[in-house]
Protein backbone atom coordinates (compact mmCIF):
# COMPACT_ATOMS: atom_id res chain seq x y z
CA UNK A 1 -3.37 11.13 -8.29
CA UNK A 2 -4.53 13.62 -6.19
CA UNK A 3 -7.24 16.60 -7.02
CA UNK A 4 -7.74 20.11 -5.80
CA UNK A 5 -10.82 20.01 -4.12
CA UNK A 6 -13.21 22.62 -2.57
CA UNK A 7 -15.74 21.78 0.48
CA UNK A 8 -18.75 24.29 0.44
CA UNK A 9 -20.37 23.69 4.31
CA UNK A 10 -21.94 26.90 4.15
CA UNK A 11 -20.41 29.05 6.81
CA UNK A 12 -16.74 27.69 5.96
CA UNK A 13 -15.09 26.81 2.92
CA UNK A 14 -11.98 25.00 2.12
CA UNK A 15 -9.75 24.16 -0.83
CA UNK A 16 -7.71 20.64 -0.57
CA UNK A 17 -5.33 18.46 -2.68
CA UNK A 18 -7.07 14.90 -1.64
CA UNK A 19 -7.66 11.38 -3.77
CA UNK A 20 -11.08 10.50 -4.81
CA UNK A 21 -12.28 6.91 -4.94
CA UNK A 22 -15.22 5.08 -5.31
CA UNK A 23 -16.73 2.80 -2.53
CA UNK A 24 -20.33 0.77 -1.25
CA UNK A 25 -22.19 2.62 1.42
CA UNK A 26 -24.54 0.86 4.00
CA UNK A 27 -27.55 1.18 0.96
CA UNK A 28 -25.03 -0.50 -1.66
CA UNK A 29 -25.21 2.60 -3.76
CA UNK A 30 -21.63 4.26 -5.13
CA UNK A 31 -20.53 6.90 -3.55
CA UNK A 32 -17.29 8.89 -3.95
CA UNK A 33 -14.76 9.18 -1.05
CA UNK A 34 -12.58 12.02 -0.14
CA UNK A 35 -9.18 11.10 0.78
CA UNK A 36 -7.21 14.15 2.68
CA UNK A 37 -3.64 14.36 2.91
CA UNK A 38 -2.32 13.60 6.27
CA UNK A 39 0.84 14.55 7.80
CA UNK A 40 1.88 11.40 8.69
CA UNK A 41 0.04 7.64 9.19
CA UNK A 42 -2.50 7.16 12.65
CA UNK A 43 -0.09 4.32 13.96
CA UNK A 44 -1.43 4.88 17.31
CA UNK A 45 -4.88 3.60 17.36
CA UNK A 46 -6.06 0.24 16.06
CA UNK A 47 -6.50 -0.24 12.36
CA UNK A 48 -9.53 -3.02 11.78
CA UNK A 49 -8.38 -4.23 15.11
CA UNK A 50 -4.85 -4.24 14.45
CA UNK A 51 -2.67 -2.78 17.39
CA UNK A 52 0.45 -1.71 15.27
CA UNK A 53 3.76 -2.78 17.17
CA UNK A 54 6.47 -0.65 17.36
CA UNK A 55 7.94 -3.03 14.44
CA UNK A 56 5.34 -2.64 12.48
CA UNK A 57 5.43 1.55 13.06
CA UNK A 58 9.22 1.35 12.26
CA UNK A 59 8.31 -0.55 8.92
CA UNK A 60 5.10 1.25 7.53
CA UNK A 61 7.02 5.11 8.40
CA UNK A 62 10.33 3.28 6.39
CA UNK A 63 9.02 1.52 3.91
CA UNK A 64 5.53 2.42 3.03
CA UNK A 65 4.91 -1.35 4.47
CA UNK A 66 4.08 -2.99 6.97
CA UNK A 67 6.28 -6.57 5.77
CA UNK A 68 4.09 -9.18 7.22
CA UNK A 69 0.51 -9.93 7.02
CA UNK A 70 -2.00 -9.76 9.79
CA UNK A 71 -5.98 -10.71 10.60
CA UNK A 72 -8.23 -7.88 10.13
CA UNK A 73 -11.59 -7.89 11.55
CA UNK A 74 -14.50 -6.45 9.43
CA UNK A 75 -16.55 -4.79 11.94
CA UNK A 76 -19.98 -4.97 10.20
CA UNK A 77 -19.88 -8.36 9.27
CA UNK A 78 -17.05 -9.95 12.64
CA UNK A 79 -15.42 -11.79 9.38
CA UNK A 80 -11.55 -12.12 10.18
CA UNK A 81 -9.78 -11.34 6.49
CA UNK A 82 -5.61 -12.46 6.40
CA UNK A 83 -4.72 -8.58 4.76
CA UNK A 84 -1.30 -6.59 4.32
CA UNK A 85 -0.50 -2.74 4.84
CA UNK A 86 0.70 -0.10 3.50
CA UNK A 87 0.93 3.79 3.68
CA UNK A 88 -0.44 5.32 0.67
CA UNK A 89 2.14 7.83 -0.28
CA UNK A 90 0.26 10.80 -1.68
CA UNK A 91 -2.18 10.87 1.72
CA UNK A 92 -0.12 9.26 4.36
CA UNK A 93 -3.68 7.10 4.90
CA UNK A 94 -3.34 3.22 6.00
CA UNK A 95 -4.64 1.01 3.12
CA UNK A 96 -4.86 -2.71 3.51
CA UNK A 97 -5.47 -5.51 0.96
CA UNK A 98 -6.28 -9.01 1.34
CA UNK A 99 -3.70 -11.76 0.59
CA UNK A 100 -6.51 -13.33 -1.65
CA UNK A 101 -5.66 -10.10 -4.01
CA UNK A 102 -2.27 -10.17 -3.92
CA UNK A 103 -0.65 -11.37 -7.38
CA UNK A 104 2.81 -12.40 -7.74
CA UNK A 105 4.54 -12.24 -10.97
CA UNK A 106 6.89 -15.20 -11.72
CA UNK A 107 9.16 -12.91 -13.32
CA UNK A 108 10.71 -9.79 -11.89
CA UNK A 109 13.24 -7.93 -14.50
CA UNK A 110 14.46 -10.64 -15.78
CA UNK A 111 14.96 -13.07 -12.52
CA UNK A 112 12.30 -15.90 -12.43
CA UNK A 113 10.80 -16.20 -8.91
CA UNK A 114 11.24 -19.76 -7.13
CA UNK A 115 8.41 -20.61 -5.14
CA UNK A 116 10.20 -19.21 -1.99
CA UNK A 117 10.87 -15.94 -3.17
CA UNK A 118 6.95 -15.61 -4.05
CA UNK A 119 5.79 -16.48 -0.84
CA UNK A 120 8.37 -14.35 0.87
CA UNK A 121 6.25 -11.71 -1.31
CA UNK A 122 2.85 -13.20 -0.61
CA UNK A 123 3.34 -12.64 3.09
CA UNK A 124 4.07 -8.63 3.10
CA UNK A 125 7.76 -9.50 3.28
CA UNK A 126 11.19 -7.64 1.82
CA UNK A 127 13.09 -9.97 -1.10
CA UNK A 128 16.75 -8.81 -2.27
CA UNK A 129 16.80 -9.48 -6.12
CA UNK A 130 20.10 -9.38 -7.71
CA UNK A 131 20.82 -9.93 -11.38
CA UNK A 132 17.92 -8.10 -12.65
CA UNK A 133 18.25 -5.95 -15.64
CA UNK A 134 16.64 -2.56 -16.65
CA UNK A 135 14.71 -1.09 -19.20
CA UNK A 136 18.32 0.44 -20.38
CA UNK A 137 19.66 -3.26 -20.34
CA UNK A 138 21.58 -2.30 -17.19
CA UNK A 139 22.08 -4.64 -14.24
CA UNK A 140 21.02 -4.21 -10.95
CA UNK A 141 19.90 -5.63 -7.54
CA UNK A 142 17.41 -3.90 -5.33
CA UNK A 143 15.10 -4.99 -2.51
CA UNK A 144 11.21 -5.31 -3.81
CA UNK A 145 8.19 -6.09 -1.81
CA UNK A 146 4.72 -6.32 -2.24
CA UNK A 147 2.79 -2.66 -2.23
CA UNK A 148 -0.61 -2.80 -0.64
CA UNK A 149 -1.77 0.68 -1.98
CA UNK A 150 -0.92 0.16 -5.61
CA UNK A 151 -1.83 -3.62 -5.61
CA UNK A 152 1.90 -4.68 -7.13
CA UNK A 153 5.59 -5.03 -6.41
CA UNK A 154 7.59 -2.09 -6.07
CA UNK A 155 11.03 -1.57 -5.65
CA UNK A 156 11.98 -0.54 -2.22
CA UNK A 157 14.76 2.47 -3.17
CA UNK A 158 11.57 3.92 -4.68
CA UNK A 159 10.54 5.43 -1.60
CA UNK A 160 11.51 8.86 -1.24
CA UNK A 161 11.97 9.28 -5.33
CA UNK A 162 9.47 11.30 -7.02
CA UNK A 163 10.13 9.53 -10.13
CA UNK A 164 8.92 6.35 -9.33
CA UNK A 165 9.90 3.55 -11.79
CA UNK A 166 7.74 0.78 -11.67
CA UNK A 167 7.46 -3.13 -12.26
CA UNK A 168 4.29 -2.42 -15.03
């Protein structure tokens, strides 16, 4: 969700709708993070040493995702970590997460998942699901694919829809 916020520098002040989190700072102490809204994704410089192609653009400004998963380099520690991204959609901000993380359901709506169709998902990719069946007990296909940002599958017409349904 995101918060109003207010930044007191002393000479300027300004008021902000941005998403808080927690992270590790170079001590290891908590700290919270401010997370402003941008108007659209930085696609143009490198992202953990990740040049974006224009692919890649095309897919994260589409879909929220980027649909495959690339090597990120930690720059403190030179580790290389196999990640997917996405666009979180309240703050336009690039968020990656490492395929270690990513958790694949066997079950979507009511299709089970062959082992194709979860590693079509474990790599970043798009799957068409037909046959699956709502909450309402109505059928329906719909593409789904793996959401870096909120850590699950999501259904890919959910894009633009304020509503968002989700898989939970």
């Amino acid at each position: 969700e995101l918060v109003p916020v207010s930044l007191n520098l002393g000479t300027a002040v300004t008021r902000m709708d941005a998403r808080l989190s927690l992270q590790s700072n170079d001590d290891g102490q908590v700290v919270v993070a401010i997370h402003g809204i941008r108007k659209e994704p930085n696609l143009n410089f490198e992202f953990f040493g990740h040049k974006f192609t224009d692919d890649d653009k095309k897919n994260l400004l589409d879909s929220g995702n980027m649909g495959r998963v690339v090597d990120l380099k930690n720059h403190k520690t030179g580790e290389t970590i196999p990640s997917i991204i996405s666009v979180d959609r309240l703050t336009n901000e690039l968020v990656a997460l490492r395929t270690e993380f990513i958790k694949i359901p066997d079950e979507l709506k009511g299709v089970k998942l062959n082992d194709e169709q979860k590693q079509t998902l474990m790599e970043g990719k798009p799957l068409y699901l037909e046959g699956m069946v709502s909450k309402k007990g109505t059928h329906f296909d719909a593409t789904v694919q793996f959401n870096a940002d909120k850590r699950f599958v999501e259904f890919q017409f959910d894009r633009n829809n304020s509503n968002k349904q989700t898989l939970d």
